[in-house]
N, C-alpha and C. Protein backbone atom coordinates (compact mmCIF):
# COMPACT_ATOMS: atom_id res chain seq x y z
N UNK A 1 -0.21 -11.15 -12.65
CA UNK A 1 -0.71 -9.94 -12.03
C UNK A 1 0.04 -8.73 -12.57
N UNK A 2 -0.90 -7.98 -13.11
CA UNK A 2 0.11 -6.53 -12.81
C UNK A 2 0.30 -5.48 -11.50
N UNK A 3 1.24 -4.77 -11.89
CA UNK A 3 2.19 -3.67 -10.99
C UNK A 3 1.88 -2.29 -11.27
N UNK A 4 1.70 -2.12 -10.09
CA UNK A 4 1.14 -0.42 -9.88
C UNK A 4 2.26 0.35 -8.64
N UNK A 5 2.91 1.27 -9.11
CA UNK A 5 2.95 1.88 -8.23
C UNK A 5 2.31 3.04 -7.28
N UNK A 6 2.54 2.58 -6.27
CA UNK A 6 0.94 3.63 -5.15
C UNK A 6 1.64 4.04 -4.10
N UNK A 7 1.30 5.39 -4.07
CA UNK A 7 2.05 6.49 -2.95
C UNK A 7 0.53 6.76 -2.23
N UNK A 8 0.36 6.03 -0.62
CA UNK A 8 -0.60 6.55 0.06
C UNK A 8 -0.05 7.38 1.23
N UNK A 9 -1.35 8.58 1.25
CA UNK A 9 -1.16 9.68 2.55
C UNK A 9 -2.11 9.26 3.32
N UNK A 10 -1.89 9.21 4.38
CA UNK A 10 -2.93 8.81 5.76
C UNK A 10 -3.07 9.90 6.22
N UNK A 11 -4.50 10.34 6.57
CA UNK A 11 -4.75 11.55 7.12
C UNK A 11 -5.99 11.37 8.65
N UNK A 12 -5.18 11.33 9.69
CA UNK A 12 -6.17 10.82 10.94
C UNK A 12 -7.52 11.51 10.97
N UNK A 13 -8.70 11.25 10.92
CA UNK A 13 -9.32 12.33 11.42
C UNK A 13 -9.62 13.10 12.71
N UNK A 14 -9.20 14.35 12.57
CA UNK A 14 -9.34 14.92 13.97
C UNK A 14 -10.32 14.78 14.85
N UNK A 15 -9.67 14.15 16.53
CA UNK A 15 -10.90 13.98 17.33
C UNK A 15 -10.69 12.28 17.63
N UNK A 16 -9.71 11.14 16.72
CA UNK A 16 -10.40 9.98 16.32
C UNK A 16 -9.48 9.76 17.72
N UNK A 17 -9.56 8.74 18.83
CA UNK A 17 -9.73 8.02 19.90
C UNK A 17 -8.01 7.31 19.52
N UNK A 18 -7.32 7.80 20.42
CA UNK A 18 -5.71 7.37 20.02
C UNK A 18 -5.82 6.02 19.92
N UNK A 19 -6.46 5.28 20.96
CA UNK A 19 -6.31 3.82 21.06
C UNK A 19 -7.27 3.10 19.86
N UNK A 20 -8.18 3.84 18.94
CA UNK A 20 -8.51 3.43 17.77
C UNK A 20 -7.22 3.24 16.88
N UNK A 21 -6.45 4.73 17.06
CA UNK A 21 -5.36 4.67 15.86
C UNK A 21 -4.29 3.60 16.21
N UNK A 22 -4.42 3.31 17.44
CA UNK A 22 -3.36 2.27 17.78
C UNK A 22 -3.87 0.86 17.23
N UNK A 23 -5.06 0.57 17.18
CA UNK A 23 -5.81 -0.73 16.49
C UNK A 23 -5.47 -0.53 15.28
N UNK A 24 -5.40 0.35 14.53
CA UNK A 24 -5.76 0.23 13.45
C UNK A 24 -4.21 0.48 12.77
N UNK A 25 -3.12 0.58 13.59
CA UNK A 25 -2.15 0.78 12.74
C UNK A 25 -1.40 -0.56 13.14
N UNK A 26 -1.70 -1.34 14.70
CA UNK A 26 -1.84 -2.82 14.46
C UNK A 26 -1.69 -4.12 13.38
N UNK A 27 -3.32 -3.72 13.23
CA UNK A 27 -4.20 -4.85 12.29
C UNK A 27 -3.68 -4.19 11.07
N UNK A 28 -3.03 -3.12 10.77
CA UNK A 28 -2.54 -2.58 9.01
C UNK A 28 -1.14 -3.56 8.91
N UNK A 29 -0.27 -3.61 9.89
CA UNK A 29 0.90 -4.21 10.25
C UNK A 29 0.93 -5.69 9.86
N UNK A 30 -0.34 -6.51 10.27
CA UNK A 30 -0.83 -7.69 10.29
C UNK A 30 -1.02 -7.84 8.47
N UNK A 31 -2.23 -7.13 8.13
CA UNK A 31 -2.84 -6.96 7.30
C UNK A 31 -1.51 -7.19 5.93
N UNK A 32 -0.94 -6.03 6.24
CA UNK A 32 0.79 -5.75 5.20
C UNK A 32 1.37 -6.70 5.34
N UNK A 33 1.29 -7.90 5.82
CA UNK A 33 2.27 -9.01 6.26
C UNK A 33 1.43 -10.18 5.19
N UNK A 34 0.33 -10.36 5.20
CA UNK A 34 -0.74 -11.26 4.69
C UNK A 34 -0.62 -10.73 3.17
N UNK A 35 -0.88 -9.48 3.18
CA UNK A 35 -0.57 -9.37 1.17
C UNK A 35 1.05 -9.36 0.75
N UNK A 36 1.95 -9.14 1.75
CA UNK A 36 3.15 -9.56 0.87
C UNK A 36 3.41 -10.96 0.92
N UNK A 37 2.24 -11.96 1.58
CA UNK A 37 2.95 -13.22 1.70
C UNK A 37 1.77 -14.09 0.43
N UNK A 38 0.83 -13.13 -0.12
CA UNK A 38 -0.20 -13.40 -1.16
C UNK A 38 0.66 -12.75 -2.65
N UNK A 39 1.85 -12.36 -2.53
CA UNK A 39 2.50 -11.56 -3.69
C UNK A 39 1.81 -10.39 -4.21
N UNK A 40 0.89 -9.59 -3.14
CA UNK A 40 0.15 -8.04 -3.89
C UNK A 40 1.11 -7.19 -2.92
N UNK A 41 1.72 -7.40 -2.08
CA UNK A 41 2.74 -6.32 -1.70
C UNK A 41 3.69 -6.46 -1.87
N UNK A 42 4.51 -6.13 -2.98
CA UNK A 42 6.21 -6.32 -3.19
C UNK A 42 7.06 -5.58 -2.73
N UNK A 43 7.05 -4.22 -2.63
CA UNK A 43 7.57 -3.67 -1.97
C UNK A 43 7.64 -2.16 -1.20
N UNK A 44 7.39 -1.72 0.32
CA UNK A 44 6.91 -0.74 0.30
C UNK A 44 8.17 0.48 0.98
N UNK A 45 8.23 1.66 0.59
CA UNK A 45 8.92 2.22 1.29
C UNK A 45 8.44 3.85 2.41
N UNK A 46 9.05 4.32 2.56
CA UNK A 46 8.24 5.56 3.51
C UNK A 46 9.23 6.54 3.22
N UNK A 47 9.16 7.62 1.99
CA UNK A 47 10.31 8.40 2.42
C UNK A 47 10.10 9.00 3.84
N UNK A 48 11.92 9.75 3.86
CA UNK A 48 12.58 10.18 4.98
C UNK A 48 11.89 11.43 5.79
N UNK A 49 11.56 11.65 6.65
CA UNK A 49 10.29 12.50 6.96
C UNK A 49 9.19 12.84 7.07
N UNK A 50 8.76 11.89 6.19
CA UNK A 50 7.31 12.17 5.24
C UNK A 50 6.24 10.91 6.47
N UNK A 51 4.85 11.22 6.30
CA UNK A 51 4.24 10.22 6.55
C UNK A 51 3.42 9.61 5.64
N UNK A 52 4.09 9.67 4.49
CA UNK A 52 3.37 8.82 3.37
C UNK A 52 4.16 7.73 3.36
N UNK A 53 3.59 6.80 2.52
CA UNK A 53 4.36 5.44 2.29
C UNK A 53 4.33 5.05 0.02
N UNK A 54 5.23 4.64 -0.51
CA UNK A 54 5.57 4.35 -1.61
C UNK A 54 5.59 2.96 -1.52
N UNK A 55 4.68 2.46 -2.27
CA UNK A 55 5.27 0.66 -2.64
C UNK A 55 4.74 0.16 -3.91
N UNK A 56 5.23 -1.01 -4.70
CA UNK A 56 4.81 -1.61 -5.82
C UNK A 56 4.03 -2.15 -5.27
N UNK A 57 2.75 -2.56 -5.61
CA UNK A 57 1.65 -3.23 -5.54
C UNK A 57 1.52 -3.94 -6.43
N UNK A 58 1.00 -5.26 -6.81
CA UNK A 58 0.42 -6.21 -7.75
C UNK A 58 -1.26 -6.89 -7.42
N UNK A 59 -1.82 -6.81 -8.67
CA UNK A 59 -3.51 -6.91 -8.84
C UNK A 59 -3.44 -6.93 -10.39
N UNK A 60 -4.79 -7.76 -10.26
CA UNK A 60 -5.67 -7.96 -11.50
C UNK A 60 -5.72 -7.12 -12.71
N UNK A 61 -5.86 -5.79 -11.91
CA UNK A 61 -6.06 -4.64 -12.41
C UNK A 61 -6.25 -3.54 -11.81
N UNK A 62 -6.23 -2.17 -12.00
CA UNK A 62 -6.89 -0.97 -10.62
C UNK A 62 -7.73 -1.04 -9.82
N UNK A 63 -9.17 -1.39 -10.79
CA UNK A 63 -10.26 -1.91 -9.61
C UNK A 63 -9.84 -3.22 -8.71
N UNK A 64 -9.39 -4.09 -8.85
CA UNK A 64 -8.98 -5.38 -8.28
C UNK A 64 -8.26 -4.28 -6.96
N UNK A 65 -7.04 -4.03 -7.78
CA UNK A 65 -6.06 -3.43 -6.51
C UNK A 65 -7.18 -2.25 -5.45
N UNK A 66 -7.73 -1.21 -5.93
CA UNK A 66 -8.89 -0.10 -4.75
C UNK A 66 -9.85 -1.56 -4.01
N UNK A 67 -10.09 -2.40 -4.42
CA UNK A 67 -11.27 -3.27 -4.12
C UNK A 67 -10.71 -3.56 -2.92
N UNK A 68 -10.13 -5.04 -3.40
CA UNK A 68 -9.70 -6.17 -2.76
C UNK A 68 -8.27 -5.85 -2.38
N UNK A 69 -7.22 -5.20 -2.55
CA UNK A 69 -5.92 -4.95 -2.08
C UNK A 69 -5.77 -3.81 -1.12
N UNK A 70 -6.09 -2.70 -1.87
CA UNK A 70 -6.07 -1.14 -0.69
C UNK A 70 -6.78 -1.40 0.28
N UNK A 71 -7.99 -1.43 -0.49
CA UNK A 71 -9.51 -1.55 0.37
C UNK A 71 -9.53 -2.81 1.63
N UNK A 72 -8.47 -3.19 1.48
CA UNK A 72 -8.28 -4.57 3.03
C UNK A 72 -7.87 -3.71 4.29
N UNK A 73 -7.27 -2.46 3.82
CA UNK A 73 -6.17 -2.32 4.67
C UNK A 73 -6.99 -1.50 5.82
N UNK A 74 -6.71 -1.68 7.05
CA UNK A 74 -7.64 -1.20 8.18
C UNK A 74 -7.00 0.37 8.43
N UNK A 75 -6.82 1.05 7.49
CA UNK A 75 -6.70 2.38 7.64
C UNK A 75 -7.08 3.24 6.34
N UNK A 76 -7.12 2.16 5.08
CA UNK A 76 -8.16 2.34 3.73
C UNK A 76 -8.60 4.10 4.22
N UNK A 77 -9.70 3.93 5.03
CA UNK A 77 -10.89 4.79 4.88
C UNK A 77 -10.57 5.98 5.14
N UNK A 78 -9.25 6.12 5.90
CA UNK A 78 -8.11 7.39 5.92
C UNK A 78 -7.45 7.76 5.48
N UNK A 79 -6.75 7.04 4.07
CA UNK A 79 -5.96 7.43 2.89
C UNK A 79 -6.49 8.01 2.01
N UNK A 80 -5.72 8.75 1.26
CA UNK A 80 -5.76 8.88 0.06
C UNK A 80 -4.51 7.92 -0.67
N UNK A 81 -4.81 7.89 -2.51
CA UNK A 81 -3.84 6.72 -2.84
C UNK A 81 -3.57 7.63 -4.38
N UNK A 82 -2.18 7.43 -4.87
CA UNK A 82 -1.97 8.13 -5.73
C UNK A 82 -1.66 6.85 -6.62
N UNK A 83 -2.30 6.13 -7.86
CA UNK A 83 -1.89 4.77 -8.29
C UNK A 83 -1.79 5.06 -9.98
N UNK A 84 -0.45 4.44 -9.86
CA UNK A 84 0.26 4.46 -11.57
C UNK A 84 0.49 3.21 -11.81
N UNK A 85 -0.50 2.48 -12.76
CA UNK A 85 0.69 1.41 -13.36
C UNK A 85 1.24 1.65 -13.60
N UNK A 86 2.08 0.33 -14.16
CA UNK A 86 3.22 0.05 -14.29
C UNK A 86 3.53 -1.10 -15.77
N UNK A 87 4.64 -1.15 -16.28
CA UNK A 87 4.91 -1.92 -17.48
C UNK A 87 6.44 -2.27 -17.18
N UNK A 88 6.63 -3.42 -17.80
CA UNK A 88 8.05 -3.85 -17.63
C UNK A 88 8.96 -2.74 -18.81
N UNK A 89 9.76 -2.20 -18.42
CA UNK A 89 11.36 -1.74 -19.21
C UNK A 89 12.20 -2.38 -19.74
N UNK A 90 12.70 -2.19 -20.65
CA UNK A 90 13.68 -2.58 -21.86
C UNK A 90 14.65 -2.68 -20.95
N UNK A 91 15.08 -2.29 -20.38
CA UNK A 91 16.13 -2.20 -19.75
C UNK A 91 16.42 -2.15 -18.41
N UNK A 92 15.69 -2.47 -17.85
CA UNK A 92 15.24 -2.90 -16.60
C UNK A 92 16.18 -4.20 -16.05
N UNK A 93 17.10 -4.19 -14.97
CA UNK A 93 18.14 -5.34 -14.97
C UNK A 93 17.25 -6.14 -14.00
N UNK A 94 16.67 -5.82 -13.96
CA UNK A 94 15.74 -7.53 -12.89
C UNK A 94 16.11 -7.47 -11.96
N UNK A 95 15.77 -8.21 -10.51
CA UNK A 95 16.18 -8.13 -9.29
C UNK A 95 17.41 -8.04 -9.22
N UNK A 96 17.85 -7.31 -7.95
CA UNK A 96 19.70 -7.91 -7.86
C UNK A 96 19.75 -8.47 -6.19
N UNK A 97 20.61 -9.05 -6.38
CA UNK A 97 20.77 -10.24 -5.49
C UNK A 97 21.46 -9.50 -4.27
């Protein structure tokens, strides 16, 4: 699989039923648990303040990843997604322990 990195902004729409947003940030919770245990979520972070979220993603390819990876996520239809592959580095020291 390849690696993309993807910075999504969630943007509620105004008006939407709190206890919708409470379902739906739920079943995203659920959802994020099921693709890092399928190896398409490796790792996600949230900078400090912000309500966006940063993570490596892994897929087929871009369309694979908008399809079948973003497109699972039960808040999809409220993001926007900013997506860069990715390539391995020369110099890149590999996980650290």
């Amino acid at each position: 699989m390849n690696e993309f990195l993807v910075e999504l902004t969630t943007a509620i729409p105004e008006g939407t039923d709190p206890a919708e947003v409470d379902r739906r940030r739920a079943a995203e919770a659920v959802r994020a648990r099921e693709l890092a245990g399928q190896g398409r979520l490796f790792r996600l972070w949230r900078p400090v303040g912000e309500r966006r979220s940063v993570g490596v993603w892994r897929a087929d390819d871009e369309s694979d990843l908008r399809s079948n990876v973003l497109g699972s996520l039960p808040l999809w239809p409220w993001m926007t997604a900013v997506v860069t592959p990715l390539q391995p580095h020369p110099n890149d020291p590999g996980p650290t322990g």
